[in-house]
Structure formats: C-alpha cells, structure tokens
PDB file of N, CA and C in Angstrom:
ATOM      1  N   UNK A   1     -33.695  42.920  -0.217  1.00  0.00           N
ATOM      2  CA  UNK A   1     -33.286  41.641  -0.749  1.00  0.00           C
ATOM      3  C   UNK A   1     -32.615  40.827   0.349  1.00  0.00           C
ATOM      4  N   UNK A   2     -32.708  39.532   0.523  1.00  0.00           N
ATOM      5  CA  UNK A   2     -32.445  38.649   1.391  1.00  0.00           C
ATOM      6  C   UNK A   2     -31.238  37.319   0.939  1.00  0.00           C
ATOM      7  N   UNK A   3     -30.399  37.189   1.668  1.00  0.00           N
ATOM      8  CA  UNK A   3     -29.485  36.181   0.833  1.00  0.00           C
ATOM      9  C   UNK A   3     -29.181  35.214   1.803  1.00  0.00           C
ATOM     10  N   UNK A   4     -29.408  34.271   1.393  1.00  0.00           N
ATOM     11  CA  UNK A   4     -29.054  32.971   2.295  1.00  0.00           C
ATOM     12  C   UNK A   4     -27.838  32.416   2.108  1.00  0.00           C
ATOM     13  N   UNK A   5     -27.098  32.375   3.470  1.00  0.00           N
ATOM     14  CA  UNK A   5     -25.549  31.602   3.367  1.00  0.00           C
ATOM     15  C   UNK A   5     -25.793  30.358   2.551  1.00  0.00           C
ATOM     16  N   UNK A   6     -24.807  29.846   1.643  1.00  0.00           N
ATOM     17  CA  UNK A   6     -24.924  28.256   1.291  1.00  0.00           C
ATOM     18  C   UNK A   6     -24.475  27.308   2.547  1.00  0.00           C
ATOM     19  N   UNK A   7     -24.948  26.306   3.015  1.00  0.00           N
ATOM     20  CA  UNK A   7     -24.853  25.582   4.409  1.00  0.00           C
ATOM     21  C   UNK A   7     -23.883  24.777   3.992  1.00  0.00           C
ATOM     22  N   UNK A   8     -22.933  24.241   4.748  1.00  0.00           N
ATOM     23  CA  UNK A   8     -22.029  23.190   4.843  1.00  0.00           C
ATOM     24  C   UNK A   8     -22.854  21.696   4.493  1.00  0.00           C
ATOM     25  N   UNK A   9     -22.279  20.923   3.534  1.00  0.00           N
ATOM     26  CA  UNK A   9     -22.764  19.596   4.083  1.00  0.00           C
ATOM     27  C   UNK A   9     -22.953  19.181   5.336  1.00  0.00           C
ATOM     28  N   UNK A  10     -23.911  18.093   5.695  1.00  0.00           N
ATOM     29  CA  UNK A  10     -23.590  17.406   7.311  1.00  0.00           C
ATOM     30  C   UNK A  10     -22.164  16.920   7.393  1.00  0.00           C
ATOM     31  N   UNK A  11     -21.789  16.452   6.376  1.00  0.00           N
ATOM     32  CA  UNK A  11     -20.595  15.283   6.186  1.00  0.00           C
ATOM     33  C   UNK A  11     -19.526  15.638   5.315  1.00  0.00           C
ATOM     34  N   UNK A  12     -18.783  15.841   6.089  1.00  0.00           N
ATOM     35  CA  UNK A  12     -17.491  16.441   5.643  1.00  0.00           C
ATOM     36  C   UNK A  12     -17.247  15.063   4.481  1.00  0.00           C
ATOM     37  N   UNK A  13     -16.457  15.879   2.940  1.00  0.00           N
ATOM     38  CA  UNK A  13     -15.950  15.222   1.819  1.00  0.00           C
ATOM     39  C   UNK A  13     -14.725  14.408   2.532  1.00  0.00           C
ATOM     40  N   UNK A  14     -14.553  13.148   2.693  1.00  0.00           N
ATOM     41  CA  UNK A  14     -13.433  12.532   2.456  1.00  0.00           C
ATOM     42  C   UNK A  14     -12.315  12.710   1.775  1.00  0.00           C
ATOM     43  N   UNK A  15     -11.340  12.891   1.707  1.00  0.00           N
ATOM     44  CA  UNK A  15     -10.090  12.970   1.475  1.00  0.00           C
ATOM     45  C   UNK A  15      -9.390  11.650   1.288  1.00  0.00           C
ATOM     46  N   UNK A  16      -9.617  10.667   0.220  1.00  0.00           N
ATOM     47  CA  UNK A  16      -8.913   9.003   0.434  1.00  0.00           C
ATOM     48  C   UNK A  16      -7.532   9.441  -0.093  1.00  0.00           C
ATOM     49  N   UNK A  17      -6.708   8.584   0.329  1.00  0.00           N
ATOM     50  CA  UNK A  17      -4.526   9.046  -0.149  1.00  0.00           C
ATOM     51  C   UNK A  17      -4.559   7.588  -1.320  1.00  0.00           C
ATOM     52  N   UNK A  18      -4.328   7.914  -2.265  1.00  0.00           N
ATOM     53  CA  UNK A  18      -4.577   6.511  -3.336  1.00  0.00           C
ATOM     54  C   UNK A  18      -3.073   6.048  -2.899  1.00  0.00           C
ATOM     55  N   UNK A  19      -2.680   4.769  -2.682  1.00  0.00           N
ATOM     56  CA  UNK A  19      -1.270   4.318  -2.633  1.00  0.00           C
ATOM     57  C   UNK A  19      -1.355   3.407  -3.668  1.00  0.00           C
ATOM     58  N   UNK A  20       0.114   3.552  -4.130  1.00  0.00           N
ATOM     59  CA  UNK A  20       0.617   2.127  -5.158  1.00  0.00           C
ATOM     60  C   UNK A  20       1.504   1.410  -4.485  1.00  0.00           C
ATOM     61  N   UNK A  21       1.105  -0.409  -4.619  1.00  0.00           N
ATOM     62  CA  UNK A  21       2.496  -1.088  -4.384  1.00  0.00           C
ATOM     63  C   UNK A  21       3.816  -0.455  -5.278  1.00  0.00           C
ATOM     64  N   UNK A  22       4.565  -0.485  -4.375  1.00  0.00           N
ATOM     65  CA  UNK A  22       5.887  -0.083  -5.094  1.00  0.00           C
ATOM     66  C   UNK A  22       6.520  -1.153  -6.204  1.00  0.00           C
ATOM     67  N   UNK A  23       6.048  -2.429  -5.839  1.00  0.00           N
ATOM     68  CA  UNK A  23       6.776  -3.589  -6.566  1.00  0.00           C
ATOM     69  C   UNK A  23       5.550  -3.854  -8.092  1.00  0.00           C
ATOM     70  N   UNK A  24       4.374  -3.848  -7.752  1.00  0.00           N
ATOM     71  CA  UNK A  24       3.391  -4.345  -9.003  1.00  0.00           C
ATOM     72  C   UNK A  24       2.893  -3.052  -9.069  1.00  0.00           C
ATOM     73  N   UNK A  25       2.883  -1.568  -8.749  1.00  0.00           N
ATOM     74  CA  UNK A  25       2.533  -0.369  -9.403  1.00  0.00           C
ATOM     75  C   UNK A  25       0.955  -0.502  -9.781  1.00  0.00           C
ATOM     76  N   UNK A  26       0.243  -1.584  -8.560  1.00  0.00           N
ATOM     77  CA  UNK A  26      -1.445  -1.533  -8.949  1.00  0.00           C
ATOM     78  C   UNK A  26      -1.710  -0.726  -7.616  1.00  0.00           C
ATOM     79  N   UNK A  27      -3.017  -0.312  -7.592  1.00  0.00           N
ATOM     80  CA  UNK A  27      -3.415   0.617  -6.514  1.00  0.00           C
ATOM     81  C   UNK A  27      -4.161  -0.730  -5.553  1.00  0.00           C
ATOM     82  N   UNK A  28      -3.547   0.198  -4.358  1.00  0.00           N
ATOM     83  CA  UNK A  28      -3.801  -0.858  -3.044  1.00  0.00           C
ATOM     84  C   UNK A  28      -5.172  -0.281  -1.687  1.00  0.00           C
ATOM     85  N   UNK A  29      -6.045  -1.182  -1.500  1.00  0.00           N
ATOM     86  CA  UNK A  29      -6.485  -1.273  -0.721  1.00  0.00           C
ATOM     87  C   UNK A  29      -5.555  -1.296   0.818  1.00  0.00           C
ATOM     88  N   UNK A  30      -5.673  -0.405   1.667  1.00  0.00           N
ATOM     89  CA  UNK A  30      -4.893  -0.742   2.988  1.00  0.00           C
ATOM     90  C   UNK A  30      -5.778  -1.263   4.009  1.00  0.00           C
ATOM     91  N   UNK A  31      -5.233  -2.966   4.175  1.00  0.00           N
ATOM     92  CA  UNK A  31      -6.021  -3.651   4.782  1.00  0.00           C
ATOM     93  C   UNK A  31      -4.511  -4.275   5.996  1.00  0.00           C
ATOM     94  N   UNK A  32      -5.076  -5.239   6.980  1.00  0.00           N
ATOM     95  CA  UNK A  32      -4.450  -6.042   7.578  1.00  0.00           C
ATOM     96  C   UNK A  32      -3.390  -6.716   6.448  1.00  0.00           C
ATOM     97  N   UNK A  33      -1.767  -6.781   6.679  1.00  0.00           N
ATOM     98  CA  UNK A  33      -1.041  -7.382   5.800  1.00  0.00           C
ATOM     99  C   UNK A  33      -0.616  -6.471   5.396  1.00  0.00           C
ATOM    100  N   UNK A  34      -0.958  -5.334   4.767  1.00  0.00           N
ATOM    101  CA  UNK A  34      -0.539  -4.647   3.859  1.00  0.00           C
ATOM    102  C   UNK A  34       0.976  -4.049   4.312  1.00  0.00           C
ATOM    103  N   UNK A  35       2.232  -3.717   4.107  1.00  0.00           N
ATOM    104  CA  UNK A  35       3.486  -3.553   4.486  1.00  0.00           C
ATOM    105  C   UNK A  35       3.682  -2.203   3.837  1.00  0.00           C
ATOM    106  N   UNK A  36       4.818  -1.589   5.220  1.00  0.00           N
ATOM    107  CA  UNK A  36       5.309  -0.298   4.727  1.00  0.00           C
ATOM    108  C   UNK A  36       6.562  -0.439   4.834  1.00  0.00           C
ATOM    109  N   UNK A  37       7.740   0.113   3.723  1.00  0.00           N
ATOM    110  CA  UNK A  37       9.000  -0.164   4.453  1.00  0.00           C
ATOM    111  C   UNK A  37       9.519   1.580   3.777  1.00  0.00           C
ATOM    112  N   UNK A  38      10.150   2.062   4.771  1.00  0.00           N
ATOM    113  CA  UNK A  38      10.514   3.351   4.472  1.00  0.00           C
ATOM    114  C   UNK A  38       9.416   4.114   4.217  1.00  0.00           C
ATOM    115  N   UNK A  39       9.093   4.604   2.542  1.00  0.00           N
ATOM    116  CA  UNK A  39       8.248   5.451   2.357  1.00  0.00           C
ATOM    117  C   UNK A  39       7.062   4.850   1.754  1.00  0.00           C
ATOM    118  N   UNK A  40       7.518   3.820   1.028  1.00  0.00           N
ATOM    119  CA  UNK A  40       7.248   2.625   0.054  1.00  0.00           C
ATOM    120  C   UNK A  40       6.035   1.136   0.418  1.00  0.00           C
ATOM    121  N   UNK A  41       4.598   1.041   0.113  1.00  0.00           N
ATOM    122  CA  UNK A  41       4.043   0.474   0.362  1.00  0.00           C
ATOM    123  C   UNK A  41       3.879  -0.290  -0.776  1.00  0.00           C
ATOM    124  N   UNK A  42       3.515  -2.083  -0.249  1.00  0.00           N
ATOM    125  CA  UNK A  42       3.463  -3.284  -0.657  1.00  0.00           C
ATOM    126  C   UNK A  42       2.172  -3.885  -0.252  1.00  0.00           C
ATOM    127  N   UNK A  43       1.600  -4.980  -1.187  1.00  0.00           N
ATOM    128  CA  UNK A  43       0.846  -5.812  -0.715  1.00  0.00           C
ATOM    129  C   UNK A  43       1.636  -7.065  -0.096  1.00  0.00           C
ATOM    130  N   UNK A  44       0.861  -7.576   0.629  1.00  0.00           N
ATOM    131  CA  UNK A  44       1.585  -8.229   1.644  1.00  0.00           C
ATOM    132  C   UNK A  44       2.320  -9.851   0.670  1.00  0.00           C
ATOM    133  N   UNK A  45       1.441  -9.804  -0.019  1.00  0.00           N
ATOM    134  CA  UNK A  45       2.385 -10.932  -1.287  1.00  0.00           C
ATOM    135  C   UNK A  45       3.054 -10.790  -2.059  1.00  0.00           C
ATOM    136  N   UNK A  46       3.449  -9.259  -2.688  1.00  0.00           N
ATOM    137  CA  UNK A  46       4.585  -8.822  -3.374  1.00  0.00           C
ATOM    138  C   UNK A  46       5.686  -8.301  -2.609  1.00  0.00           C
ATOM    139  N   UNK A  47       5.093  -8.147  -1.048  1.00  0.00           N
ATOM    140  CA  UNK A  47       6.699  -7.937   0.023  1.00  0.00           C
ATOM    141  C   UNK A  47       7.405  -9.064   0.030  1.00  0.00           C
ATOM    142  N   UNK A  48       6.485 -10.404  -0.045  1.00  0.00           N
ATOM    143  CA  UNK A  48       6.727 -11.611   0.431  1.00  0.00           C
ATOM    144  C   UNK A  48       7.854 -11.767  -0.494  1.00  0.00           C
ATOM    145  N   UNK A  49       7.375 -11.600  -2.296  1.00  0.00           N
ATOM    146  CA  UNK A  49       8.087 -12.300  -3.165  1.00  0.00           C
ATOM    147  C   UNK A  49       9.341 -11.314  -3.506  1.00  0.00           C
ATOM    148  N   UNK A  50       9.131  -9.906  -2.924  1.00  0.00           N
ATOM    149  CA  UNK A  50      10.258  -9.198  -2.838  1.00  0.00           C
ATOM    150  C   UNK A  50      11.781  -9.538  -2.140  1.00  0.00           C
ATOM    151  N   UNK A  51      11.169 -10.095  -0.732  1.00  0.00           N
ATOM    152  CA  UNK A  51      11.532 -10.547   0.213  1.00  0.00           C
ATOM    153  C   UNK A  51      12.618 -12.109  -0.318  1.00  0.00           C
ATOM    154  N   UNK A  52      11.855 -12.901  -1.120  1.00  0.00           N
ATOM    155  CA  UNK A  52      12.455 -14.334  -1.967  1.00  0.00           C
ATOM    156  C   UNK A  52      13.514 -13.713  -2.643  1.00  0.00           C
ATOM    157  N   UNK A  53      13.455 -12.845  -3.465  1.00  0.00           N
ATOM    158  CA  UNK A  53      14.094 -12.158  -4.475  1.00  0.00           C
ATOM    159  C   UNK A  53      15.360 -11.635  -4.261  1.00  0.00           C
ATOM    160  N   UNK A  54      14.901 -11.052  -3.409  1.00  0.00           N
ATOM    161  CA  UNK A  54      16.441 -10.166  -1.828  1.00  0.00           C
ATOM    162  C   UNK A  54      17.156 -10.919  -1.260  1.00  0.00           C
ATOM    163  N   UNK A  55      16.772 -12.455  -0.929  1.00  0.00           N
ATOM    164  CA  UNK A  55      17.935 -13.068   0.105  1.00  0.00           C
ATOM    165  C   UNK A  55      17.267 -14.441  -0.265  1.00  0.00           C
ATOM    166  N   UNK A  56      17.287 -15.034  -1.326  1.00  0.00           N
ATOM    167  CA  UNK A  56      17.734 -16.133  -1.946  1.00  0.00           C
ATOM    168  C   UNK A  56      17.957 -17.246  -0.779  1.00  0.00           C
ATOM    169  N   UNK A  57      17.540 -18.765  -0.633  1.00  0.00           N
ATOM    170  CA  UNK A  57      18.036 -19.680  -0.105  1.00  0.00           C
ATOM    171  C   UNK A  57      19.097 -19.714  -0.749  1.00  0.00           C
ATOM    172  N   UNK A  58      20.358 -20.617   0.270  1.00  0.00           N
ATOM    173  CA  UNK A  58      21.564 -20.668  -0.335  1.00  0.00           C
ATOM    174  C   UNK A  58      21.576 -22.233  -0.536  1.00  0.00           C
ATOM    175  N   UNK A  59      21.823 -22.627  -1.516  1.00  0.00           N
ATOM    176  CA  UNK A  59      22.259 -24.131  -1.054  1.00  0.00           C
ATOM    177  C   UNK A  59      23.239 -24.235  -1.712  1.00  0.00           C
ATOM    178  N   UNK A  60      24.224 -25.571  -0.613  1.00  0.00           N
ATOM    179  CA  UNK A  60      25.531 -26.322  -0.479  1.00  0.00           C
ATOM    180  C   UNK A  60      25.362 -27.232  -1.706  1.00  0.00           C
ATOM    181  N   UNK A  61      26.630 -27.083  -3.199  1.00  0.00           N
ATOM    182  CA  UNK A  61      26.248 -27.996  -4.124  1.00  0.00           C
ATOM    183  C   UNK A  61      27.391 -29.298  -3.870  1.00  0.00           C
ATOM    184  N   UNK A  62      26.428 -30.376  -3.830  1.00  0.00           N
ATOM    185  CA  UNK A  62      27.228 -31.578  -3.940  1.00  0.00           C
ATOM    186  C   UNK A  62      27.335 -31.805  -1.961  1.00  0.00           C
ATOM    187  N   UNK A  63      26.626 -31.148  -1.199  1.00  0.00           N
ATOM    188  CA  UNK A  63      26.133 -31.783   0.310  1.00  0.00           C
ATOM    189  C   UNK A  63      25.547 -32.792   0.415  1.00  0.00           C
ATOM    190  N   UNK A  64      26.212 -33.587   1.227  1.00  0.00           N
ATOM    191  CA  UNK A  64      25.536 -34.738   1.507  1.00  0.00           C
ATOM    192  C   UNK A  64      24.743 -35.114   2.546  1.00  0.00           C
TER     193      UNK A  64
END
C-alpha cells in the first residue's frame, strides 16, 4: 500500500489582525491616515473629532 503526503498549499493562508476604532467601535481598514495612539487605533476622522473634544477652542467672553 502506498500513501501520499497531503502537499502544502503554494500560498501560505493569510493571517489578517481585524482592528476596531477605539472611538466608533466599527472595523477599520489600515490605510494612509489611519492613527495609533498607545495601543488604541482610530480612523483618521474620529482622531480628528477626538482630538476637538480633548482640547476645546477657548474663547475670551465679551473680547473686543
């Protein structure tokens, strides 16, 4: 009786790492823009509005 090894694919299975924005909890494409801060990844328009959120313009009331 004769037994043939099973062969490897040519092409190794991919392994993709799914990330979530940390701020909108949708799954992200990692493209140009995309932001890491610490451990924690963002799309580059919810860092932005994170960013608004965190340090507020200040304005002078009653400046003339």
């Amino acid at each position: 009786m004769m037994y043939c090894a099973k062969l490897k694919p040519a092409t190794a299975e991919k392994n993709f790492l799914l990330v979530k924005c940390a701020l909108c909890a949708k799954d992200m494409m990692l493209t140009e823009g995309s932001v890491i801060l610490g451990s924690k990844w963002y799309h580059e328009n919810c860092f932005e509005s994170k960013q608004t959120i965190a340090n507020p313009k200040r304005h002078k009331i009653g400046a003339d």
